[in-house]
C-alpha atoms as a PDB file:
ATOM      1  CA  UNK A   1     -93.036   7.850 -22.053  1.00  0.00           C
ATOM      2  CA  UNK A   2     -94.976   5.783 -19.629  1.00  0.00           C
ATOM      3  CA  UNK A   3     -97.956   6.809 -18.199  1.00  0.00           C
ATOM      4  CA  UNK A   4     -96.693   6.286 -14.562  1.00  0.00           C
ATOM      5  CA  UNK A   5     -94.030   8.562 -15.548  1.00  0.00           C
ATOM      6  CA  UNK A   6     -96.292  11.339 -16.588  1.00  0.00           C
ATOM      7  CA  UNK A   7     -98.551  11.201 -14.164  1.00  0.00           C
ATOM      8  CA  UNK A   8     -95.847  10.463 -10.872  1.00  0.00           C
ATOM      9  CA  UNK A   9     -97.279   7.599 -10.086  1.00  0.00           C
ATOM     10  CA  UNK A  10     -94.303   5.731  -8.975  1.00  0.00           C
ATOM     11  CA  UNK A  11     -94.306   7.156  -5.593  1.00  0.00           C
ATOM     12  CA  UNK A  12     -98.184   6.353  -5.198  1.00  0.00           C
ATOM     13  CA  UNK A  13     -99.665  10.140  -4.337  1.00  0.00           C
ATOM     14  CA  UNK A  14    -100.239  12.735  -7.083  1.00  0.00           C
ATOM     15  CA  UNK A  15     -97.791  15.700  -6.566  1.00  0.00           C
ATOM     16  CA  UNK A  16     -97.497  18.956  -7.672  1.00  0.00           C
ATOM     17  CA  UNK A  17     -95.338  19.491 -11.061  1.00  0.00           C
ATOM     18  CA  UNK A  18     -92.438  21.160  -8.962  1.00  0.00           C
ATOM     19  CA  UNK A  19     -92.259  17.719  -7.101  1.00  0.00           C
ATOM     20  CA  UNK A  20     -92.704  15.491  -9.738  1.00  0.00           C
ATOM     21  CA  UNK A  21     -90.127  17.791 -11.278  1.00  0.00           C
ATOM     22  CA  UNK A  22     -87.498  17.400  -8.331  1.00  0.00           C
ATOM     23  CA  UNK A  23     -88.036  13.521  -7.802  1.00  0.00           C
ATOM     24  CA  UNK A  24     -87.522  12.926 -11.932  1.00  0.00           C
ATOM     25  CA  UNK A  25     -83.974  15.113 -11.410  1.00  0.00           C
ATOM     26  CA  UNK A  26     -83.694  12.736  -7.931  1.00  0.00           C
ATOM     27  CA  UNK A  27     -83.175   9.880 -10.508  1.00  0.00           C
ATOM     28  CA  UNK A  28     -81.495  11.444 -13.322  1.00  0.00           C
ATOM     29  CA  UNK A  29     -78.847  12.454 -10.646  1.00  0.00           C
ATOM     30  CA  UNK A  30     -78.801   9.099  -9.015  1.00  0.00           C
ATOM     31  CA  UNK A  31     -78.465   7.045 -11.792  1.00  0.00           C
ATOM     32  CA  UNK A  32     -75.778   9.465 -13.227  1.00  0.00           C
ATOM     33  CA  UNK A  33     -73.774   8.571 -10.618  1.00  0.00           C
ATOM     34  CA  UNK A  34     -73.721   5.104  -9.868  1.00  0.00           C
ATOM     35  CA  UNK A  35     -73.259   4.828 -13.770  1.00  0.00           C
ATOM     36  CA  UNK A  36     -69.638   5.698 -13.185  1.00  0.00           C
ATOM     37  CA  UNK A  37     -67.339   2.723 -12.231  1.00  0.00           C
ATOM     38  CA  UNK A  38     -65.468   4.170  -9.541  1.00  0.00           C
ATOM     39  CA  UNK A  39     -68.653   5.654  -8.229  1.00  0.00           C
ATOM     40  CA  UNK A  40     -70.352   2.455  -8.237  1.00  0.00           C
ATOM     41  CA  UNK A  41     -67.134   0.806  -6.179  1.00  0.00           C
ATOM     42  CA  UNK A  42     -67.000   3.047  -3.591  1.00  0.00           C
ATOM     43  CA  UNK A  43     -71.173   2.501  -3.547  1.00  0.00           C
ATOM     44  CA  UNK A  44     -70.407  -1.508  -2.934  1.00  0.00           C
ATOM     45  CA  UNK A  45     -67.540  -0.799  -0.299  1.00  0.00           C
ATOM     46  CA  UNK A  46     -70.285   1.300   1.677  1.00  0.00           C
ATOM     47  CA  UNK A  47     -72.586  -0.901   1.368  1.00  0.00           C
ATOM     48  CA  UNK A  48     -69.935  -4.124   2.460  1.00  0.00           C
ATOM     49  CA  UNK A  49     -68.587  -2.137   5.559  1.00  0.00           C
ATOM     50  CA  UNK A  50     -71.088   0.197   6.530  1.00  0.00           C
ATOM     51  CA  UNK A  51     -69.452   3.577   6.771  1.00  0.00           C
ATOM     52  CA  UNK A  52     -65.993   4.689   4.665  1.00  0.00           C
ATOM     53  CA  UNK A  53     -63.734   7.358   4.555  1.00  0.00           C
ATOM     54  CA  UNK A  54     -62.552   9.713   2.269  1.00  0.00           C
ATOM     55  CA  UNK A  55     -59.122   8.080   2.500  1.00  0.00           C
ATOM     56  CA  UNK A  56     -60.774   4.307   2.175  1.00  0.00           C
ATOM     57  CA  UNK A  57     -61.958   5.376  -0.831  1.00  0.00           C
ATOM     58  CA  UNK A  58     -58.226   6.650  -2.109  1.00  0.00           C
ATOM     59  CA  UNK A  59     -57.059   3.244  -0.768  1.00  0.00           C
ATOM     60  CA  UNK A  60     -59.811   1.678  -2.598  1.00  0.00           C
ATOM     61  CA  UNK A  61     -59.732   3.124  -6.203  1.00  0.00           C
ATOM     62  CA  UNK A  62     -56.155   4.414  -6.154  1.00  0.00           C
ATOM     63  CA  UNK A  63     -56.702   8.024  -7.304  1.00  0.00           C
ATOM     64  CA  UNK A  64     -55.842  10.975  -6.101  1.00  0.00           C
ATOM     65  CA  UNK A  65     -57.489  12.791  -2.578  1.00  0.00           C
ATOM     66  CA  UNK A  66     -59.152  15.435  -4.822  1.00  0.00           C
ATOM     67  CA  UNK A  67     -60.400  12.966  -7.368  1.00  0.00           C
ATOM     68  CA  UNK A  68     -62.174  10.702  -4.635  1.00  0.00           C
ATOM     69  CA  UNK A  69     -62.873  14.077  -2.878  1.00  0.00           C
ATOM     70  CA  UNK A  70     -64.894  14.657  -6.077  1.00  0.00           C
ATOM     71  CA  UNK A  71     -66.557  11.466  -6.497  1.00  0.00           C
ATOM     72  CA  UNK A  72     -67.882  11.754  -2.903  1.00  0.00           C
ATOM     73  CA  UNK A  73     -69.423  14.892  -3.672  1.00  0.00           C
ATOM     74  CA  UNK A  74     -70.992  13.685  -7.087  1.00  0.00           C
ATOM     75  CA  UNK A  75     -72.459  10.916  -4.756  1.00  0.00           C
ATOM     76  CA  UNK A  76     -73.498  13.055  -1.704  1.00  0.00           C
ATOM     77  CA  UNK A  77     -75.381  15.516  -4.157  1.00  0.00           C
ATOM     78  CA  UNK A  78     -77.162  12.289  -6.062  1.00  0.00           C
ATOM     79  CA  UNK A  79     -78.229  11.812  -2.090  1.00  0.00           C
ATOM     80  CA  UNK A  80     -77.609   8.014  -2.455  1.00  0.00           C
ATOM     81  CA  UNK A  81     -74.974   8.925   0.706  1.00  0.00           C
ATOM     82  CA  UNK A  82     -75.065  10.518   3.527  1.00  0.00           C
ATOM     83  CA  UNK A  83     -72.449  11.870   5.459  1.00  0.00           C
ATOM     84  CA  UNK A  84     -71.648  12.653   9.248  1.00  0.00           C
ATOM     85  CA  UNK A  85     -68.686  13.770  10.646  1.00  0.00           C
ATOM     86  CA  UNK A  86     -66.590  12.809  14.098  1.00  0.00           C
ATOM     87  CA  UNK A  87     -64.038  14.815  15.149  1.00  0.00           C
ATOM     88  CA  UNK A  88     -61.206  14.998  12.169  1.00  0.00           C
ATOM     89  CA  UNK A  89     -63.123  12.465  10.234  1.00  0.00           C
ATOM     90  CA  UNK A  90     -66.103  12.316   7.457  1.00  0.00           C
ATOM     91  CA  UNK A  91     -67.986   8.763   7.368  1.00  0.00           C
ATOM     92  CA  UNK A  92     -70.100   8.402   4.484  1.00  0.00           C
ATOM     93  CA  UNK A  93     -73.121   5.655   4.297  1.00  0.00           C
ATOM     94  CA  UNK A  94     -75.455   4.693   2.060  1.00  0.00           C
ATOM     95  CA  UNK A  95     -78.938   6.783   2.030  1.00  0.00           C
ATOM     96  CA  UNK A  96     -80.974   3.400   1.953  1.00  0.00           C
ATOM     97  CA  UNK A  97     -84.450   4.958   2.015  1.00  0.00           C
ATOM     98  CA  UNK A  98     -82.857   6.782  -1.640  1.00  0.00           C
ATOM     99  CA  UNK A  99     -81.725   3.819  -2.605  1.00  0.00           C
ATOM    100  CA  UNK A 100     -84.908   2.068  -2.113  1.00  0.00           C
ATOM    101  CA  UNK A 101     -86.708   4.867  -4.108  1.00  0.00           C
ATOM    102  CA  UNK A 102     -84.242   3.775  -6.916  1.00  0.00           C
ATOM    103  CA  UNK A 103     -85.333   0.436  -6.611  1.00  0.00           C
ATOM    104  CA  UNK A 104     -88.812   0.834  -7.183  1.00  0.00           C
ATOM    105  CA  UNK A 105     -88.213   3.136 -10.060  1.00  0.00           C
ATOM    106  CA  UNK A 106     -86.514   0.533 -12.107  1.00  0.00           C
ATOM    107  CA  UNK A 107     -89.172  -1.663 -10.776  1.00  0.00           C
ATOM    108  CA  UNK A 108     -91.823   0.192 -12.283  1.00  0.00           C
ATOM    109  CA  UNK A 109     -89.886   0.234 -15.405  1.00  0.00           C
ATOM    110  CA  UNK A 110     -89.870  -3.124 -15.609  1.00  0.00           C
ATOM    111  CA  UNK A 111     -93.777  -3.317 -15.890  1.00  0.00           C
END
């Protein structure tokens, strides 16, 4: 394993092991879930328009409500979206400053 791995170092402060703990299962999570092709479509659709809906994304990938319903979830909990809700409606974006995080992560890998 890396030594900026081991010792946190990708987010440039030393943390506590609880932290580092929480921000290595931030990128397990994260990279779980835009490793799934339909995850990583509805990801790009965001990211080309902005804000979706849950029933975009059925109009987008074809499956079922619950299915997408799922996906959503699988990508709200990876908190690479975020969600806010008007009136009837849920509008998911992208969590850029999370995304950014990712970013560097894999940049740091790449060292």
């Amino acid at each position: 394993m890396p030594d900026w791995i081991k010792n946190n170092s990708f987010g440039g402060n030393s943390s506590t092991f609880k932290t580092m703990k929480q921000e290595t299962r931030f990128f397990e999570k994260a990279i779980s879930a835009v490793a799934d092709p339909c995850r990583l479509s509805i990801l790009l659709e965001i990211s080309k328009k902005g804000s979706i809906r849950c029933c975009d994304v059925v109009g987008l990938t074809g499956l079922s409500q619950p299915t997408c319903s799922h996906h959503i979830k699988l990508l709200s909990e990876s908190e690479l979206i975020e969600c806010r809700k008007e009136g009837r409606n849920n509008y998911f974006t992208l969590n850029k400053n999370n995304f950014k995080k990712l970013g560097q992560y894999f940049e740091r890998l790449g060292e």
